[in-house]
Protein backbone atom coordinates (compact mmCIF):
# COMPACT_ATOMS: atom_id res chain seq x y z
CA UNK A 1 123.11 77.02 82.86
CA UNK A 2 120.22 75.20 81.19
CA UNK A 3 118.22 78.10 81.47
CA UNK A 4 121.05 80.68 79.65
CA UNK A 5 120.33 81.39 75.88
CA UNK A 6 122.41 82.93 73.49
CA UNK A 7 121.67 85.34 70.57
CA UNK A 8 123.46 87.54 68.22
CA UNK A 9 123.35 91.29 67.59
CA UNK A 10 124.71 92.97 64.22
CA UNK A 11 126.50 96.61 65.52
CA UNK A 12 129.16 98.72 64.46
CA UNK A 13 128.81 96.85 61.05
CA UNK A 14 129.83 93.54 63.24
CA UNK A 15 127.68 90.25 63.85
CA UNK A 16 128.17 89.78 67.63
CA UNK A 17 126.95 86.64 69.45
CA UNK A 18 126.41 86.74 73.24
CA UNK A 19 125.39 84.33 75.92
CA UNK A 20 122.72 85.73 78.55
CA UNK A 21 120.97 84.68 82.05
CA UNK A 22 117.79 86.50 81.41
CA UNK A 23 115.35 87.72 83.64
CA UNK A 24 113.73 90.63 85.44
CA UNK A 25 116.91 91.50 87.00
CA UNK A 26 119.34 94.47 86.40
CA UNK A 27 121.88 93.95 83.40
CA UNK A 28 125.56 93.23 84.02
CA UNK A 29 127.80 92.83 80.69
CA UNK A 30 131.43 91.22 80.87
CA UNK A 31 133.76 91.56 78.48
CA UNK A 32 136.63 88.68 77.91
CA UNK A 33 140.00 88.81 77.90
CA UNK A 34 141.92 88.20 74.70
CA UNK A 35 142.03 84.10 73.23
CA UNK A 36 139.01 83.91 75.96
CA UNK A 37 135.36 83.99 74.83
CA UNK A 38 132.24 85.07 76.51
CA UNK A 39 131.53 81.54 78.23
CA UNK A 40 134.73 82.12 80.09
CA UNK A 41 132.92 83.89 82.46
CA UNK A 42 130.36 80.86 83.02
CA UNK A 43 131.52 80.32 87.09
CA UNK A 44 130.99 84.08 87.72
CA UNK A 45 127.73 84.16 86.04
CA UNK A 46 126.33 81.01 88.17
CA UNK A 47 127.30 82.96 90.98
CA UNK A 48 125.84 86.24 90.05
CA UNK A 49 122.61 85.23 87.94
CA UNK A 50 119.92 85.13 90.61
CA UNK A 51 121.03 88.88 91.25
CA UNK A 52 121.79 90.30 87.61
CA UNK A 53 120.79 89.41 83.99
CA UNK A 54 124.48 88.59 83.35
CA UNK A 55 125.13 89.03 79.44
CA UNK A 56 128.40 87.64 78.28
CA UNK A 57 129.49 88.58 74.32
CA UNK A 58 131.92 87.07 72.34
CA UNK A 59 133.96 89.49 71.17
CA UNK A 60 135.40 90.53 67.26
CA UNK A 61 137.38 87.66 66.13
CA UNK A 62 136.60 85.23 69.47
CA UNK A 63 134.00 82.59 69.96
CA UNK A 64 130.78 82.65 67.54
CA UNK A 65 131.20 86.66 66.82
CA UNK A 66 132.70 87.34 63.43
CA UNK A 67 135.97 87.55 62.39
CA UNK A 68 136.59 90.80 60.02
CA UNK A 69 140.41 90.97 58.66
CA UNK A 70 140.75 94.35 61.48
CA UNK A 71 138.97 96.40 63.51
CA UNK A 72 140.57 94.90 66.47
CA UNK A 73 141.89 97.97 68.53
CA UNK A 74 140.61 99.37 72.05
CA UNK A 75 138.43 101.77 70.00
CA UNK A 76 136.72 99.52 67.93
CA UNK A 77 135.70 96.97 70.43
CA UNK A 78 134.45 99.54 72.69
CA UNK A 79 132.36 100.69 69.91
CA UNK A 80 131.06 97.15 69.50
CA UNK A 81 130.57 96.90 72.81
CA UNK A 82 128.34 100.16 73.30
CA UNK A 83 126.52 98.95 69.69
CA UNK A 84 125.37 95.39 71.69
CA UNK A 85 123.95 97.28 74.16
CA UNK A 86 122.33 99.68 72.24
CA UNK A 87 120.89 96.71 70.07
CA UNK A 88 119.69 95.02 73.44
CA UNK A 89 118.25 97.38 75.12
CA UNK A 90 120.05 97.54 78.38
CA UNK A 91 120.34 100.88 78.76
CA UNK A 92 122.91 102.13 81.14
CA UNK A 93 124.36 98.42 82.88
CA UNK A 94 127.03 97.70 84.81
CA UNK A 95 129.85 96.18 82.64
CA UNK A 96 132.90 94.82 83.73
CA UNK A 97 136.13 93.23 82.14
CA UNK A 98 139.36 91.17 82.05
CA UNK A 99 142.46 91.92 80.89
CA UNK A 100 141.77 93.10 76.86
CA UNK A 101 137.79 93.02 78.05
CA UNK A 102 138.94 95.82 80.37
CA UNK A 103 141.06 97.54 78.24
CA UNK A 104 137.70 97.47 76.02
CA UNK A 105 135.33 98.61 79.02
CA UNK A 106 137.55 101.80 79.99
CA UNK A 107 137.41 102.77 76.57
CA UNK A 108 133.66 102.30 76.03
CA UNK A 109 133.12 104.39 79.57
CA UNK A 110 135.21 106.70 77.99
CA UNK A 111 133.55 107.27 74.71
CA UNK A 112 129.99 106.63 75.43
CA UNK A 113 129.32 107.74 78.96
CA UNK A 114 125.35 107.25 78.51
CA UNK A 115 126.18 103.44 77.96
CA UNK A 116 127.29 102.58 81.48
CA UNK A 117 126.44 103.17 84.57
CA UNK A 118 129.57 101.88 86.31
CA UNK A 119 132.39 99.51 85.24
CA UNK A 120 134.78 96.95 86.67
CA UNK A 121 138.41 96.44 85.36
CA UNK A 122 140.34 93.24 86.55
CA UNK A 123 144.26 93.49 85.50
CA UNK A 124 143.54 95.54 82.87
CA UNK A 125 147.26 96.54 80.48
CA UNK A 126 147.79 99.08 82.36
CA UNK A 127 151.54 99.50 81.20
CA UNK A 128 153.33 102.78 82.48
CA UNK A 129 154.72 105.24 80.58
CA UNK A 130 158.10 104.32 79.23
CA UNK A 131 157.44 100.25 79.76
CA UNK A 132 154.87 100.23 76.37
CA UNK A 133 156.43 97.30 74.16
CA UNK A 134 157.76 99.24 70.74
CA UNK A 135 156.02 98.64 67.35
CA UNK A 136 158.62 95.84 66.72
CA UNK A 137 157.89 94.39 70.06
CA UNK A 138 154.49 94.21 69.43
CA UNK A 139 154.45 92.77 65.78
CA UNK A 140 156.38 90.03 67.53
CA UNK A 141 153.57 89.56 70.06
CA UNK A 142 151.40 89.29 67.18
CA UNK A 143 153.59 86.94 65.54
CA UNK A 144 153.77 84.88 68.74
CA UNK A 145 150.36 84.92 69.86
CA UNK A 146 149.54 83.85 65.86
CA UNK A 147 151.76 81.08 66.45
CA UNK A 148 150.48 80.31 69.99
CA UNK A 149 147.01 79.96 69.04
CA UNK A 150 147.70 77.59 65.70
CA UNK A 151 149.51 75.40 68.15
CA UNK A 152 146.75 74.92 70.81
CA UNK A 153 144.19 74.14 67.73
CA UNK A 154 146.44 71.58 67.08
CA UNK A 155 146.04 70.02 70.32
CA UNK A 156 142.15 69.74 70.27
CA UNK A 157 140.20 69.98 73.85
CA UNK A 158 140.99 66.89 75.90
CA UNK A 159 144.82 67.60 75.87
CA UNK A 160 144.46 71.63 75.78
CA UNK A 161 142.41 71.11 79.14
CA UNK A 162 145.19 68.70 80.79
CA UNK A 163 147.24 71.59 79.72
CA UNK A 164 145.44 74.15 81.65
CA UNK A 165 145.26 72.08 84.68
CA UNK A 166 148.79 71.17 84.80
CA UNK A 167 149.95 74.95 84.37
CA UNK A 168 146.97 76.29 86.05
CA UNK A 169 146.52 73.75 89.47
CA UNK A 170 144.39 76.50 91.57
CA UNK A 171 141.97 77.35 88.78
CA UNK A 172 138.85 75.39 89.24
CA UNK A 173 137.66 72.54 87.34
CA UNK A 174 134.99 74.23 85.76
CA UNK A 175 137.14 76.85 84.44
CA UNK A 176 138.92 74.24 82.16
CA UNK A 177 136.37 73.43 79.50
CA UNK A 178 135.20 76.88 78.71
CA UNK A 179 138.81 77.80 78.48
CA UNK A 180 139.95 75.07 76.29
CA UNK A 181 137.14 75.54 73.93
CA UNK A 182 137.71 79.69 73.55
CA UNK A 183 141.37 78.65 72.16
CA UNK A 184 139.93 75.94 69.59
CA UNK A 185 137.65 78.79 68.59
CA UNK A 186 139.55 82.26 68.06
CA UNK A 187 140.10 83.35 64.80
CA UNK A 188 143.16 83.69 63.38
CA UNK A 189 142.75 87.24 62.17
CA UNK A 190 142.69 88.40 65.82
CA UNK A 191 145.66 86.58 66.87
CA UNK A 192 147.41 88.39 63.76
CA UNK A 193 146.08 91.66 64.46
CA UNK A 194 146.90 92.66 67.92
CA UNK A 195 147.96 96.64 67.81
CA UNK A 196 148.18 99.20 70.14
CA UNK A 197 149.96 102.17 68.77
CA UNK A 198 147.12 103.46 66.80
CA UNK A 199 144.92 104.23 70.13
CA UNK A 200 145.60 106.75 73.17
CA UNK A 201 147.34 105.33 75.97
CA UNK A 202 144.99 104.11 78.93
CA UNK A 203 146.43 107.45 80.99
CA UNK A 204 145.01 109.44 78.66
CA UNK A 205 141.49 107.81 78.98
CA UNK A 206 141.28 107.10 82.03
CA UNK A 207 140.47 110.48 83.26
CA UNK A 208 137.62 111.06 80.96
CA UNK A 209 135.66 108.39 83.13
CA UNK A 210 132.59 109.95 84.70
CA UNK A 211 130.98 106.61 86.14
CA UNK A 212 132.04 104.91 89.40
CA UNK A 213 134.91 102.56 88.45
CA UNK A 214 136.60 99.58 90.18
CA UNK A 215 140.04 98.59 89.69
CA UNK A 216 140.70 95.18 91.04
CA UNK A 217 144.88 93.88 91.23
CA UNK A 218 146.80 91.26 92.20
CA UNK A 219 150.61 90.39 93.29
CA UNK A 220 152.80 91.67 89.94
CA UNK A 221 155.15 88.75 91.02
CA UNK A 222 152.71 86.32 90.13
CA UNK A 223 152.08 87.99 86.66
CA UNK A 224 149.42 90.47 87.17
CA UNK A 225 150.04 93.78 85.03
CA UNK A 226 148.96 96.33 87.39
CA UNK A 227 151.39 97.12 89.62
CA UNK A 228 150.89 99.53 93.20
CA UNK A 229 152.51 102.31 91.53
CA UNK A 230 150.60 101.82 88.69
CA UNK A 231 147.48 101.98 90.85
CA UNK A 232 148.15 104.94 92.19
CA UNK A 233 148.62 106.82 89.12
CA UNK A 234 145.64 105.44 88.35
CA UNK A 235 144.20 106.72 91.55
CA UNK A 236 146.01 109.83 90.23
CA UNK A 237 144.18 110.17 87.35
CA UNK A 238 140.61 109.36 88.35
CA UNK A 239 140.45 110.11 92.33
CA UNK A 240 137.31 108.45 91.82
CA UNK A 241 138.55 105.60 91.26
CA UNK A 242 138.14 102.41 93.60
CA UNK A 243 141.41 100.19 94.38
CA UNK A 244 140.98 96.83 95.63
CA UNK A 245 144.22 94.71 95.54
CA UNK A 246 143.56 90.87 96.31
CA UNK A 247 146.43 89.02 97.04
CA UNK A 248 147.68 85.30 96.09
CA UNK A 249 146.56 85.63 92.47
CA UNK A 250 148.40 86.64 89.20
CA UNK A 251 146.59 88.35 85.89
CA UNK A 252 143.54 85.94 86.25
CA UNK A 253 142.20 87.36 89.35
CA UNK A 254 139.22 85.70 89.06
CA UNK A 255 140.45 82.21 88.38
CA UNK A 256 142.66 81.96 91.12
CA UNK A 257 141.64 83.80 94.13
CA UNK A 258 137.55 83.82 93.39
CA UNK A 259 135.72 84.17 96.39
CA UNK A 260 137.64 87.19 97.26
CA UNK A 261 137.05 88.63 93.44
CA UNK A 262 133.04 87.75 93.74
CA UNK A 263 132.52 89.69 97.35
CA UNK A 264 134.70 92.75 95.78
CA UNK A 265 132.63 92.80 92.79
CA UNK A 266 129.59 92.14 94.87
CA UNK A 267 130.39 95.20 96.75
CA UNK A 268 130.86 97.17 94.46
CA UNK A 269 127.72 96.39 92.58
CA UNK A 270 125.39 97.00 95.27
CA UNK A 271 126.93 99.80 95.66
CA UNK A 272 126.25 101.51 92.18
């Protein structure tokens, strides 16, 4: 990682800071999930950074990106998303996501189709018709995940990280730090903003996708959001649309079955 630099971009009327690989090699962008930050993705990028100029951004209201007082729905981080790599230069990468970063990504290859050439959604909140929390429900979220994140500042990094590792056992040890340190860092206006019912509904997106798209799941029972039916209306939607399910891991995919994430991303990559 010694080699990595960082930089920051101002797009969509938003400072954006981003850590990079560099070099002569095609451009892959990841986008984090929510309370997580772009370094998050730090054990993926090692693995991927001799292939791919891996550029990781922090997004509105995480990390070293600013903080406005809103802005914070699908629609407006896809459009900082598309503005970064506009600003950059990357022309048409490969981006992929987690979670809110995917929710972000499917919206971006939605709305700017000339900004990717193929994406990658791991457990994005893909919630089915009919199970969408109500406006109440969600204000409470907001309230909660307010809450949540005042209380892990609190804690500073040492004990946040024996945290982790005590509810997390089969994440590895490098994913600690970088996770610890995205919670000490998140702005509060994010964890108080957190909408969804002014933005379509991910089955209405969905099908405007024109580039190749992976959809990577896990076991629901573990806590991943996507369920198999939800895949296949998915599948549904898109017929384009590439299903791998690994198996043994909740809604971090990547953190707890990662071998089997990196060879389906891998894949999928060399693919497109």
């Amino acid at each position: 990682m010694s080699e990595w630099f960082s930089g920051e971009v101002v797009a969509n009327g938003l400072r954006t800071h981003y850590y990079r690989t560099g070099g002569d090699r095609p451009p892959l962008v990841l986008a984090h999930g929510a309370t997580d930050d772009g370094l998050c993705w730090t054990r993926l990028a090692r693995a991927l950074e001799a292939e791919y100029d891996v550029i990781m951004p922090d997004a509105r209201g995480h990390g070293l990106s600013e903080a406005p007082e809103g802005g914070y729905t699908a629609t407006e981080r896809a459009a900082d998303l598309a503005g970064l790599i506009e600003a950059l230069g990357l022309g048409q990468p490969a981006v992929g996501g987690h979670s809110m970063g995917a929710q972000t990504v499917l919206y971006l290859a939605a709305g700017y189709p000339d900004r990717v050439r193929c994406v990658i959604l791991e457990d994005p909140p893909f919630w089915r018709p009919g199970q969408q929390p109500s406006e109440e429900e969600r204000q409470q979220r907001a309230a909660r995940m307010r809450q949540n994140a005042l209380e892990m500042k609190a804690l500073g990094r040492e004990a946040l990280i024996a945290r982790c590792r005590a509810e997390h056992p089969t994440w590895a040890e490098e994913e600690l730090g970088p996770w610890a340190d995205a919670k000490l860092r998140v702005s509060e206006r994010f964890a108080g903003a957190v909408r969804l019912a002014d933005q379509p509904p991910w089955w209405e997106v969905l099908p405007r996708v024109r580039c190749p798209a992976l959809l990577v799941t896990a076991d629901p029972e573990r806590g991943a959001i996507v369920t198999p039916e939800t895949a296949a209306e998915a599948r549904r939607l898109l017929p384009s649309l590439e299903v791998v399910h690994i198996p043994g891991a909740g809604h971090n995919i990547r953190r707890e079955q990662f071998d089997a994430f990196l060879a389906a991303v891998r894949a999928f990559l060399a693919a497109h």
